[in-house]
N, C-alpha and C. Protein backbone atom coordinates (compact mmCIF):
# COMPACT_ATOMS: atom_id res chain seq x y z
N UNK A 1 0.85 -1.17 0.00
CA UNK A 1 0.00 0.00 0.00
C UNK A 1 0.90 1.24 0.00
N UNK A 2 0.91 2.05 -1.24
CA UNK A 2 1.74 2.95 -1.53
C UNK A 2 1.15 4.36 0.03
N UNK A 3 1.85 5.40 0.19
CA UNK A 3 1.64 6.51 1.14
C UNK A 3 0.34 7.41 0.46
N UNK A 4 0.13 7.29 -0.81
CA UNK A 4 -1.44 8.52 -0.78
C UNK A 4 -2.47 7.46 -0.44
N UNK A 5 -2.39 5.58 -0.36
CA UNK A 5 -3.55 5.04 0.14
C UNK A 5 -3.45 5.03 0.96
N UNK A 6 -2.55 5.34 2.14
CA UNK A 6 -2.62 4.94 3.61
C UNK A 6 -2.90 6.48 4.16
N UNK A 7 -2.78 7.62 3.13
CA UNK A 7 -3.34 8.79 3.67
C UNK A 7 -4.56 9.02 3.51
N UNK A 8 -5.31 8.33 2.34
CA UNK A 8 -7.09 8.57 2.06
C UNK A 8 -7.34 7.79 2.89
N UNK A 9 -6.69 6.73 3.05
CA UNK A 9 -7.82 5.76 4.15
C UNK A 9 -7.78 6.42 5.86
N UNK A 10 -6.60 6.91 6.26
CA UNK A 10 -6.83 7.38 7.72
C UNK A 10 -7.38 8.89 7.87
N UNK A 11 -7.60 9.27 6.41
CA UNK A 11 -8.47 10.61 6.38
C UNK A 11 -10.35 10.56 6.01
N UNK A 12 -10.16 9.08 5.37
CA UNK A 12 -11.63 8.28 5.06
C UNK A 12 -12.19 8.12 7.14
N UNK A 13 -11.16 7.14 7.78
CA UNK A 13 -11.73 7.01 8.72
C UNK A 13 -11.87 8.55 9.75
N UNK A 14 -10.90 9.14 9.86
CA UNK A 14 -10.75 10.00 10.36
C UNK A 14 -12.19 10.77 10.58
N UNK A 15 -13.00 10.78 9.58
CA UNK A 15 -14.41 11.47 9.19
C UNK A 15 -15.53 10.44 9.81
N UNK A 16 -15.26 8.75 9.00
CA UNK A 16 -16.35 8.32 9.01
C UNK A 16 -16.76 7.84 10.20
N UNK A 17 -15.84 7.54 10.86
CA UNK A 17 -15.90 7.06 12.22
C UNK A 17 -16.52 8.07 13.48
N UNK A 18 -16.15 9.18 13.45
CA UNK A 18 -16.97 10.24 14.50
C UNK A 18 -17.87 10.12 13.99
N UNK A 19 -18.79 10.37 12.75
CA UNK A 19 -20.02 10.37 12.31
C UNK A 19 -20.96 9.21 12.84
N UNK A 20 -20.02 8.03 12.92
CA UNK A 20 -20.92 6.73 12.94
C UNK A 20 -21.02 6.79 14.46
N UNK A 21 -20.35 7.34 14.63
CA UNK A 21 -20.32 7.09 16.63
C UNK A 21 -21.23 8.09 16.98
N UNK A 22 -21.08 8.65 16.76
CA UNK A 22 -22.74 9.90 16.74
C UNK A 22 -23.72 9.37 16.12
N UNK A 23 -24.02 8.78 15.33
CA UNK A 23 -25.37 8.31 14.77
C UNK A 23 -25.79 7.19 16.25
N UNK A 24 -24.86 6.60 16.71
CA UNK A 24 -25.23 5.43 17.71
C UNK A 24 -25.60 5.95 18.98
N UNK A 25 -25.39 7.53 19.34
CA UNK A 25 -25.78 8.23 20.49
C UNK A 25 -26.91 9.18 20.44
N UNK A 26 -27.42 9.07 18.99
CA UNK A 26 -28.29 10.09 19.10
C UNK A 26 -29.64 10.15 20.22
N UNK A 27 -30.01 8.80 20.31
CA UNK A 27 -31.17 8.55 21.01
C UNK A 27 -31.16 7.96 22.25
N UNK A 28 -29.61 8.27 23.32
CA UNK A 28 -29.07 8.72 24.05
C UNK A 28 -29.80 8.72 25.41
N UNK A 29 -30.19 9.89 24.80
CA UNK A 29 -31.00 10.89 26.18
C UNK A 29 -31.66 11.67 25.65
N UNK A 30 -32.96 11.88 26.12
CA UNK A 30 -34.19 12.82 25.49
C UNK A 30 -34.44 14.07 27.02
N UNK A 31 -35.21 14.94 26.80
CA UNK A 31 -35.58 16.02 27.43
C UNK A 31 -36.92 16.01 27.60
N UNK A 32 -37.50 15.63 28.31
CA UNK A 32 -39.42 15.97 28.28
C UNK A 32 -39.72 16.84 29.27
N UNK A 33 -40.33 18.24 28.73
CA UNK A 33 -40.54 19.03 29.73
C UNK A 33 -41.88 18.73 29.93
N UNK A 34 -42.30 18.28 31.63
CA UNK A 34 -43.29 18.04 32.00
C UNK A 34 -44.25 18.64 31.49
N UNK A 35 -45.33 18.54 31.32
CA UNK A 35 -46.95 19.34 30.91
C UNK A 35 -46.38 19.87 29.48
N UNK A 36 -45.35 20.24 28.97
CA UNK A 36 -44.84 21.09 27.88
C UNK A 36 -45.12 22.31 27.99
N UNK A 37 -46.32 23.23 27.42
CA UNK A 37 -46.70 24.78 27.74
C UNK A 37 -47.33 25.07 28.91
N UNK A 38 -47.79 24.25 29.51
CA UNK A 38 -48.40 24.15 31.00
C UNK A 38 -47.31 24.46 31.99
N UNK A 39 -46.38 23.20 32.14
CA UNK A 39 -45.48 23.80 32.90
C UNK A 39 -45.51 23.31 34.01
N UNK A 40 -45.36 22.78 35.40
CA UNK A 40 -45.20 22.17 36.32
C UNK A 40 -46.07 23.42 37.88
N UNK A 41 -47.21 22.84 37.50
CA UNK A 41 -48.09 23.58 37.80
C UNK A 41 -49.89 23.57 38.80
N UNK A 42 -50.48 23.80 39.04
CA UNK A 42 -51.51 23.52 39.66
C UNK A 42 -52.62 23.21 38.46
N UNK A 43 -52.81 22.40 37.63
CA UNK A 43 -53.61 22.25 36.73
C UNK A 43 -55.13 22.19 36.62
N UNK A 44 -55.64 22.95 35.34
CA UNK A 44 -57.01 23.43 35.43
C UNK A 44 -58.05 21.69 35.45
N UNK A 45 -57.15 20.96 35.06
CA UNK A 45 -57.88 19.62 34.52
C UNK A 45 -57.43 18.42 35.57
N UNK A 46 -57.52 17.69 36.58
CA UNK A 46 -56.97 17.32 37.40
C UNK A 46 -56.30 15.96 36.48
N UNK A 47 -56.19 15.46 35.24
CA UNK A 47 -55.66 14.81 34.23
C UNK A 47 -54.80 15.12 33.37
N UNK A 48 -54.33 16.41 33.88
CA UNK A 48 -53.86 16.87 32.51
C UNK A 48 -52.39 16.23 32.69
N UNK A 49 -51.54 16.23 33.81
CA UNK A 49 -50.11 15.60 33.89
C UNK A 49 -50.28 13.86 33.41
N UNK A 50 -51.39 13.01 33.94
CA UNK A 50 -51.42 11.81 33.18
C UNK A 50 -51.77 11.72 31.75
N UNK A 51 -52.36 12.44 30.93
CA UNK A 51 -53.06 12.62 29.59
C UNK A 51 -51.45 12.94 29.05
N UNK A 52 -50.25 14.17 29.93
CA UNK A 52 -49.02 14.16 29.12
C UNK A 52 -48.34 12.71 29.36
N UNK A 53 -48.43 12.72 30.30
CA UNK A 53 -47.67 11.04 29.92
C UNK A 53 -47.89 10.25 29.64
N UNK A 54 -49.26 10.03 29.25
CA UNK A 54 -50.13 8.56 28.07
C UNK A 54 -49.56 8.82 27.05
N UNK A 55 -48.74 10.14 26.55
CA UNK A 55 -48.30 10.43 25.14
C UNK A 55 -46.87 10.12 24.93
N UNK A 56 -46.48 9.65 25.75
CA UNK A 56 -44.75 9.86 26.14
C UNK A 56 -44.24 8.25 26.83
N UNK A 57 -42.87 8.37 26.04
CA UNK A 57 -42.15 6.94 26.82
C UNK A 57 -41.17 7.20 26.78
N UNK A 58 -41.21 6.71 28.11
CA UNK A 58 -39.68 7.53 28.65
C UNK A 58 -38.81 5.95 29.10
N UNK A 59 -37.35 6.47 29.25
CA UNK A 59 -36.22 5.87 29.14
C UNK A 59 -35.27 5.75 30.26
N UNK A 60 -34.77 4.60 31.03
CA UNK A 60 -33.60 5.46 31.59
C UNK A 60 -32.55 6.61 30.86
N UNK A 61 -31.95 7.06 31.57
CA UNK A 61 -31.35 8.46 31.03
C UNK A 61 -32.16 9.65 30.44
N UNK A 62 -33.51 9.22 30.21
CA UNK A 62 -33.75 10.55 29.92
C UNK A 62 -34.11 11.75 31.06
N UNK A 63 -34.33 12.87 30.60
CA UNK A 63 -34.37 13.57 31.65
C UNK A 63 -35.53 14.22 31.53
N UNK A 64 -36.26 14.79 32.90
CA UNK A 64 -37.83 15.24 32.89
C UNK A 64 -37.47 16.65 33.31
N UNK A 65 -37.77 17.40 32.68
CA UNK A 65 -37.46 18.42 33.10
C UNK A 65 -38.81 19.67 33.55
N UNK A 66 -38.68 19.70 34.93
CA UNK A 66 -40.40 20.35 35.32
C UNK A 66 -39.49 22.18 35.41
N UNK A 67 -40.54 22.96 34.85
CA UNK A 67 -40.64 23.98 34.82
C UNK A 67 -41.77 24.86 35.83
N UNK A 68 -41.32 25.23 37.19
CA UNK A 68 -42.32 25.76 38.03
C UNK A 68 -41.61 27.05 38.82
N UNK A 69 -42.37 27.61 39.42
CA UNK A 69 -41.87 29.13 39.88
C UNK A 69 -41.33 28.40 41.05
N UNK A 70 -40.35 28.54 41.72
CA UNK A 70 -39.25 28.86 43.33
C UNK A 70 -40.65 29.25 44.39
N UNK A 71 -40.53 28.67 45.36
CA UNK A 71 -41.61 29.15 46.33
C UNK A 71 -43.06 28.79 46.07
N UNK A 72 -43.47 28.57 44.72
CA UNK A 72 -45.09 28.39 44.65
C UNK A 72 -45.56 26.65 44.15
N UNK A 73 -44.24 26.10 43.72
CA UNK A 73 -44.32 25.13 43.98
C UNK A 73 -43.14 23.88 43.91
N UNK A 74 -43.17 22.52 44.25
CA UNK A 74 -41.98 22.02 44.13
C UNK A 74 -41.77 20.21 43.84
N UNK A 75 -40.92 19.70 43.53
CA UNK A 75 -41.12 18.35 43.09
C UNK A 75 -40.65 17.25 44.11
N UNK A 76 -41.30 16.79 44.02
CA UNK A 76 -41.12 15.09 45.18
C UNK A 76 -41.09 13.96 44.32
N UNK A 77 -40.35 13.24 44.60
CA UNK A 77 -40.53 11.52 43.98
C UNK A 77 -41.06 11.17 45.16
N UNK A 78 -42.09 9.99 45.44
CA UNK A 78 -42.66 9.39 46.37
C UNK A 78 -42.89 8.01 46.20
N UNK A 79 -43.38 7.11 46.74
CA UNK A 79 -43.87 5.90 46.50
C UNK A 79 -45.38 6.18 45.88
N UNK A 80 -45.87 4.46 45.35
CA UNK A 80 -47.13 4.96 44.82
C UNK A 80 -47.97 5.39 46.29
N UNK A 81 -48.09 4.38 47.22
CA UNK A 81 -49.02 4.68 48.34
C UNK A 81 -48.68 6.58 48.39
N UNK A 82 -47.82 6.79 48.58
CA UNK A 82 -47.48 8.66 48.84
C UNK A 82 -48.51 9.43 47.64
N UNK A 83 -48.19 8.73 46.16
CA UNK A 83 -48.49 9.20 45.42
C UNK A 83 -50.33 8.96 45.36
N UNK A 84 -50.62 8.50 45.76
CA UNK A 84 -52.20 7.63 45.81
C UNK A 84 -52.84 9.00 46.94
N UNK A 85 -52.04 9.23 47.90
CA UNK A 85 -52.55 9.76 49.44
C UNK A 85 -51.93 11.16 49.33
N UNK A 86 -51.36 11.90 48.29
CA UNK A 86 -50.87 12.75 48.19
C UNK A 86 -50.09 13.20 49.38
N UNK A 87 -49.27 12.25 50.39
CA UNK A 87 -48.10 13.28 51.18
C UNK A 87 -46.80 12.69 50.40
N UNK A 88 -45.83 13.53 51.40
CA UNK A 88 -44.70 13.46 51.00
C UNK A 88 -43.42 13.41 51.98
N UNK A 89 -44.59 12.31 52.96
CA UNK A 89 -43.86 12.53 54.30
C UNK A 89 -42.24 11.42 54.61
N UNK A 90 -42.39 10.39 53.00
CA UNK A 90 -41.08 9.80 52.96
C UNK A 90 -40.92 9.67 51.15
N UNK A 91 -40.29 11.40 51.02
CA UNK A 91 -39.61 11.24 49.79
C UNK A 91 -38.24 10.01 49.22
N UNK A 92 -38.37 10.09 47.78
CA UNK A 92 -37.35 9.15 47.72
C UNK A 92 -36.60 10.29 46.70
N UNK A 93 -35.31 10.44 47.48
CA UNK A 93 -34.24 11.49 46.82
C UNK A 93 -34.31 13.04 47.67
N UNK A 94 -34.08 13.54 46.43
CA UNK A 94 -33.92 14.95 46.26
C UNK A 94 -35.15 15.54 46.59
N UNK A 95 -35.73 16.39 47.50
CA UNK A 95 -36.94 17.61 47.26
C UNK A 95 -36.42 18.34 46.64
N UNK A 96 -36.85 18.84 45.17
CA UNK A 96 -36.72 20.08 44.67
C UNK A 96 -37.30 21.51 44.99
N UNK A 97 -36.83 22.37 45.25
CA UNK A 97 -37.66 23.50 45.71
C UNK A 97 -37.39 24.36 45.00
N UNK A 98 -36.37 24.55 44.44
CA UNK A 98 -35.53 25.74 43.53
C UNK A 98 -36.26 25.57 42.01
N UNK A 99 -37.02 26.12 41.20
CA UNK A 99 -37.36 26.10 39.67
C UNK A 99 -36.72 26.86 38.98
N UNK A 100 -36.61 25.94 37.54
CA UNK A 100 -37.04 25.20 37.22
C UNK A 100 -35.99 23.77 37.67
N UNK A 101 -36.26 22.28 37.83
CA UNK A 101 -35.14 21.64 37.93
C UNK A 101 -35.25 20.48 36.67
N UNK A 102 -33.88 19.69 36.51
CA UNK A 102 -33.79 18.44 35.71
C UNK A 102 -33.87 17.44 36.55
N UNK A 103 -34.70 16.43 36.35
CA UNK A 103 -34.71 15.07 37.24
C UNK A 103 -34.03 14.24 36.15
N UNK A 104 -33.38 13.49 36.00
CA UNK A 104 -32.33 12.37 35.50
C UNK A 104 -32.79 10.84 35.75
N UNK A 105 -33.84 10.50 34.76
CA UNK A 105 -34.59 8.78 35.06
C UNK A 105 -32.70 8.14 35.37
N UNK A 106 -32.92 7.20 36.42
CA UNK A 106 -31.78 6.48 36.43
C UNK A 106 -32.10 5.26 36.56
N UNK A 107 -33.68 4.33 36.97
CA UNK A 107 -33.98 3.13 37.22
C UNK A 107 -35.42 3.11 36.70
N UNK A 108 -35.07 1.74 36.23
CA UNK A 108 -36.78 1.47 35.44
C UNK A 108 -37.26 1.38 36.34
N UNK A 109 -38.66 1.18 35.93
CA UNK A 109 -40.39 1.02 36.94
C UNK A 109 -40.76 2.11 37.25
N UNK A 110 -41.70 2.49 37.95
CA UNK A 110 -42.87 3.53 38.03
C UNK A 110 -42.04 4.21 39.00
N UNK A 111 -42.40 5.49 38.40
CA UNK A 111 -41.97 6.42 39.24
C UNK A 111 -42.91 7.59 39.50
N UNK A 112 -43.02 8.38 40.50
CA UNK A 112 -44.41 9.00 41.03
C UNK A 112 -43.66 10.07 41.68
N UNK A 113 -44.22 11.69 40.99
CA UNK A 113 -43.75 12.83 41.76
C UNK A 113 -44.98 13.69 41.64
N UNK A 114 -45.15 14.31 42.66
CA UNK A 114 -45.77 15.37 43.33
C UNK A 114 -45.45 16.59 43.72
N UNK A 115 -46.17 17.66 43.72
CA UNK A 115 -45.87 18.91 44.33
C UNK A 115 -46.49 19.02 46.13
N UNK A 116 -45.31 18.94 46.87
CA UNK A 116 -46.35 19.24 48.33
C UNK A 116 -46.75 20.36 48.62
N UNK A 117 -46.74 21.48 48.11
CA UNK A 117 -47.71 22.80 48.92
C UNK A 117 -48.88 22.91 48.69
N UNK A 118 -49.04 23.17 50.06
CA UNK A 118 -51.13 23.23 49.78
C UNK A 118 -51.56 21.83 49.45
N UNK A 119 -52.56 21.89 48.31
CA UNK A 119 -53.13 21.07 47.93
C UNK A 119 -53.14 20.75 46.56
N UNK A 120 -51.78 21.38 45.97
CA UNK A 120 -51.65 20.97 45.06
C UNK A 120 -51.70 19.84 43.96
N UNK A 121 -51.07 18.66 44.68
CA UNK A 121 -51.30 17.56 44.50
C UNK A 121 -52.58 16.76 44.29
N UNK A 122 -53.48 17.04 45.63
CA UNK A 122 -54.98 16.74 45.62
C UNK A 122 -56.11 17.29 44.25
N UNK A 123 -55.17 18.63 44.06
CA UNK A 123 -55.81 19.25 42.67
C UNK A 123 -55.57 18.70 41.22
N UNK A 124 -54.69 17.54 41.62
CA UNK A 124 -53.78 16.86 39.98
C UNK A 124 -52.88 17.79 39.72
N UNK A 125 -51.68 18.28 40.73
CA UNK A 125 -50.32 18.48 40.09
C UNK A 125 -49.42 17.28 40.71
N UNK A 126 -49.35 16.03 40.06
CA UNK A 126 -48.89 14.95 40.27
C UNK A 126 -48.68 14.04 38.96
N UNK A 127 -47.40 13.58 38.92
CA UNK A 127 -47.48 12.84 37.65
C UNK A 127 -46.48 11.38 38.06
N UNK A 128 -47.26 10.01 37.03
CA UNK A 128 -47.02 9.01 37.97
C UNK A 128 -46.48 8.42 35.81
N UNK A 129 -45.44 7.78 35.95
CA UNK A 129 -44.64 7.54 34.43
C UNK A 129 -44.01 5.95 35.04
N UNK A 130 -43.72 5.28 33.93
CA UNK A 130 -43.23 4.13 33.31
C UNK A 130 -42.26 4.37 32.64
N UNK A 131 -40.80 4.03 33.71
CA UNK A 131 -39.33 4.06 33.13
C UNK A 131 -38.94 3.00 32.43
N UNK A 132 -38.43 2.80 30.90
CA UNK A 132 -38.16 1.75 30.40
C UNK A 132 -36.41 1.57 30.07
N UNK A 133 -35.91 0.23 30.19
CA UNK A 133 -34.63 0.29 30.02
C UNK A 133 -34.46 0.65 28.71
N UNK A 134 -34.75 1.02 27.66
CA UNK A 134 -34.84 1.73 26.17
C UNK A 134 -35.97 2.39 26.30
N UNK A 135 -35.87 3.50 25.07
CA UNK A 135 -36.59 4.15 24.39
C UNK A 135 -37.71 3.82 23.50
N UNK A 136 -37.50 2.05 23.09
CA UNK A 136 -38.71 1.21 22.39
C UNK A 136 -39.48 0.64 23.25
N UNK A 137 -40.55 0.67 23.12
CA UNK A 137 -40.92 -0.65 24.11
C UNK A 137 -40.90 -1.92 23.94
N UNK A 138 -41.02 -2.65 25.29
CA UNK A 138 -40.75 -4.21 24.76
C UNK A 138 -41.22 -5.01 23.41
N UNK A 139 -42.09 -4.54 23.23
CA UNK A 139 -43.22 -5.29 22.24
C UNK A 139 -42.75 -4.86 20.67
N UNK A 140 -42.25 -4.00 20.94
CA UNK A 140 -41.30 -2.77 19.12
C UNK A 140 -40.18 -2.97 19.39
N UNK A 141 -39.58 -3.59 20.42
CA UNK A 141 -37.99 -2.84 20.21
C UNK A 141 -37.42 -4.18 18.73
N UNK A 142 -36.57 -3.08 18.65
CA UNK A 142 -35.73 -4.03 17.05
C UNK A 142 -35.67 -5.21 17.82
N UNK A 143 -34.72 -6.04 17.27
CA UNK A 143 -33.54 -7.12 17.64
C UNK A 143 -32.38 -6.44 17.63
N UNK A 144 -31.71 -6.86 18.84
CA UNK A 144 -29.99 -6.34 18.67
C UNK A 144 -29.58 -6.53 17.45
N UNK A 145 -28.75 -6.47 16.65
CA UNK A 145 -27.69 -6.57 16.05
C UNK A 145 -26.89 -7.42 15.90
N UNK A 146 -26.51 -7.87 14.82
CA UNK A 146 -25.92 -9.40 14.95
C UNK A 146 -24.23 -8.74 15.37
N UNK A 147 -23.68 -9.63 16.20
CA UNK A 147 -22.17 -9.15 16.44
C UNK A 147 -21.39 -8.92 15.07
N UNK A 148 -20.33 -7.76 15.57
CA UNK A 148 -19.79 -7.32 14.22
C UNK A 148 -17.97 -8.14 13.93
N UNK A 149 -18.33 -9.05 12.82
CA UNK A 149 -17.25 -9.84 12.35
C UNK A 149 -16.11 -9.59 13.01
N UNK A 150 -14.74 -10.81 13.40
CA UNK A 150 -13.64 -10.56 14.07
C UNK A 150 -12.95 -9.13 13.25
N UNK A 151 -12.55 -8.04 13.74
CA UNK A 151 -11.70 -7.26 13.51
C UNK A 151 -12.21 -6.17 12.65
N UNK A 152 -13.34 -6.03 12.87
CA UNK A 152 -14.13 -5.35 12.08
C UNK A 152 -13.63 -3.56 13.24
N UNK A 153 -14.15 -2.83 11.89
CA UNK A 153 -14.05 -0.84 12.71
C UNK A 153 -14.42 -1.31 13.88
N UNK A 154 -15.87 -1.73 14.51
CA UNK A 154 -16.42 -1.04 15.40
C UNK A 154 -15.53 -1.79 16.97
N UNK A 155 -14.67 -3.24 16.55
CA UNK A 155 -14.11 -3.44 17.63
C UNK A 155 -12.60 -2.74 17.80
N UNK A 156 -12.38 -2.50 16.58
CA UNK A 156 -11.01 -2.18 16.62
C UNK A 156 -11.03 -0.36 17.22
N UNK A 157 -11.72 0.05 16.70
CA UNK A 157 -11.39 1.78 17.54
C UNK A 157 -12.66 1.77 18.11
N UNK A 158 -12.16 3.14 19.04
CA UNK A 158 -12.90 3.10 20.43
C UNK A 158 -13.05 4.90 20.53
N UNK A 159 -13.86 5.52 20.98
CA UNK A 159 -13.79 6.74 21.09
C UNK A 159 -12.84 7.63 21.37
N UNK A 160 -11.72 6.78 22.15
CA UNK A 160 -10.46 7.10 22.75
C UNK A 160 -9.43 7.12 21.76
N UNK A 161 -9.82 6.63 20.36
CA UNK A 161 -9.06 6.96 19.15
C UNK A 161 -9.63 7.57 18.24
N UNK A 162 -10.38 8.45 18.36
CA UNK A 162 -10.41 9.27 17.15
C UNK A 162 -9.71 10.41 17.01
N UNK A 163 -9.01 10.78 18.67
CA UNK A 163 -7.82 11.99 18.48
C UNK A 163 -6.95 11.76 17.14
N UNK A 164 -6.25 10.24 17.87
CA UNK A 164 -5.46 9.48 17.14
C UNK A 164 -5.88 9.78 15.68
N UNK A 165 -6.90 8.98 15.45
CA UNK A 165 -7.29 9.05 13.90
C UNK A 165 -6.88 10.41 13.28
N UNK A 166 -7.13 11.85 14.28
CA UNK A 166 -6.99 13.01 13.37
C UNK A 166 -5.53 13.48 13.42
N UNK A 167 -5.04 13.73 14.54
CA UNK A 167 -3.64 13.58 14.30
C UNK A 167 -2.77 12.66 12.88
N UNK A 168 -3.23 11.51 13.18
CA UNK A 168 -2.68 10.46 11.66
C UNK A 168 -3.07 10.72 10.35
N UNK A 169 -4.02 11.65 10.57
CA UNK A 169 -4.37 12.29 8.66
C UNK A 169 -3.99 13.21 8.49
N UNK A 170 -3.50 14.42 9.64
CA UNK A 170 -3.06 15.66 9.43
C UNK A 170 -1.70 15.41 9.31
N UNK A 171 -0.99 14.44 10.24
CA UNK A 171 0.43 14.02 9.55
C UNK A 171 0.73 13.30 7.84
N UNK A 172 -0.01 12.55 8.03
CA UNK A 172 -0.24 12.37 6.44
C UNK A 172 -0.09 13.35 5.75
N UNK A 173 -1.19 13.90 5.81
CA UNK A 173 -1.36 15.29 4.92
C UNK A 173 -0.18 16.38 4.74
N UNK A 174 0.70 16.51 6.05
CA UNK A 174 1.76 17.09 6.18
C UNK A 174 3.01 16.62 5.45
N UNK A 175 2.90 15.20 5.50
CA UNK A 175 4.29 14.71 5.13
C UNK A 175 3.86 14.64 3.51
N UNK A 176 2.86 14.58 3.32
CA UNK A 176 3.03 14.51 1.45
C UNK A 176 2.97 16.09 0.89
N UNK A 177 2.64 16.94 1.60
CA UNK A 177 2.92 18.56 1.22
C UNK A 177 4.49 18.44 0.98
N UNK A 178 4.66 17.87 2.16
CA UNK A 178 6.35 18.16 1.98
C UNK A 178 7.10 17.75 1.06
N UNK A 179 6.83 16.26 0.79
CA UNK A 179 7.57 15.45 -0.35
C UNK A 179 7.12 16.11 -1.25
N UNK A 180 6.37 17.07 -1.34
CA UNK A 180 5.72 17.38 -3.03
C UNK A 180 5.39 16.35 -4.11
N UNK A 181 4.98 16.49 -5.37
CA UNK A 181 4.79 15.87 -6.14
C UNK A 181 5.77 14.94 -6.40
């Protein structure tokens, strides 16, 4: 393999490889802002936080992000019984009090948060979601992927080489400027 093929090819990967590694993260982590234009809030419809999440499937890693004013109201994770009886007298985690905040799904199964001031909660500002270990659900998700042949790209580099990769095409590129034609 003469030096301009060993320079297209580590300038071929150099490109194709960040691209492909980004196509495999896109669906990552998602953002769902609770209620969406509503907003994390005392709601006019005491359904309206379950009606947003009959529309929505959520993931570990994704993140819920409630949008509510500092002081007027605030977020609890609870058990269902908490969530059923509206207290919040044994949160699980963090009380949020500060708005707006990001909650970070980190474990599948049901998860149930509430606002405790007043009677908020009692009014339907409470929302009760289904964490899934993917973004498909069981019943849609693809099939994995058949393993990729001995020595194939995706085992051989690792995110930790694509510096590498660009460094090795810009030297390339350098050393045949130099030799000139």
């Amino acid at each position: 393999m003469n030096m301009m093929n060993i320079m297209v090819s580590c300038l071929c990967l150099s490109v194709v490889v960040p691209f492909l590694m980004s196509v495999q993260y896109t669906e990552a982590q998602r953002v769902f802002v609770v209620g969406e234009g509503t907003g994390w809030t005392t709601p006019q419809d005491s359904s309206t936080y379950q009606s947003w999440a009959s529309n929505n499937t959520f993931a570990v890693g994704d993140i819920l992000s409630f949008n509510f004013q500092t002081t007027r109201h605030n977020v609890v994770e609870v058990s269902e019984e908490s969530y059923t009886s509206c207290t919040s007298t044994n949160p699980i985690g963090t009380v949020y009090n500060t708005g707006p905040v990001n909650v970070t799904l980190n474990r599948t199964g049901q998860h149930y948060y509430i606002c405790s001031i007043g009677q908020h909660c009692t009014s339907g500002q409470k929302l009760a979601i289904n964490v899934l270990a993917s973004a498909l659900p069981p019943s849609t998700a693809a099939p994995p992927p058949p393993p990729p042949p001995p020595m194939s790209l995706a085992s051989t580099f690792s995110p930790s080489s694509i510096p590498f990769l660009f460094i090795c095409s810009f030297i390339f590129v350098f050393l045949d400027i130099m030799h000139g034609p």
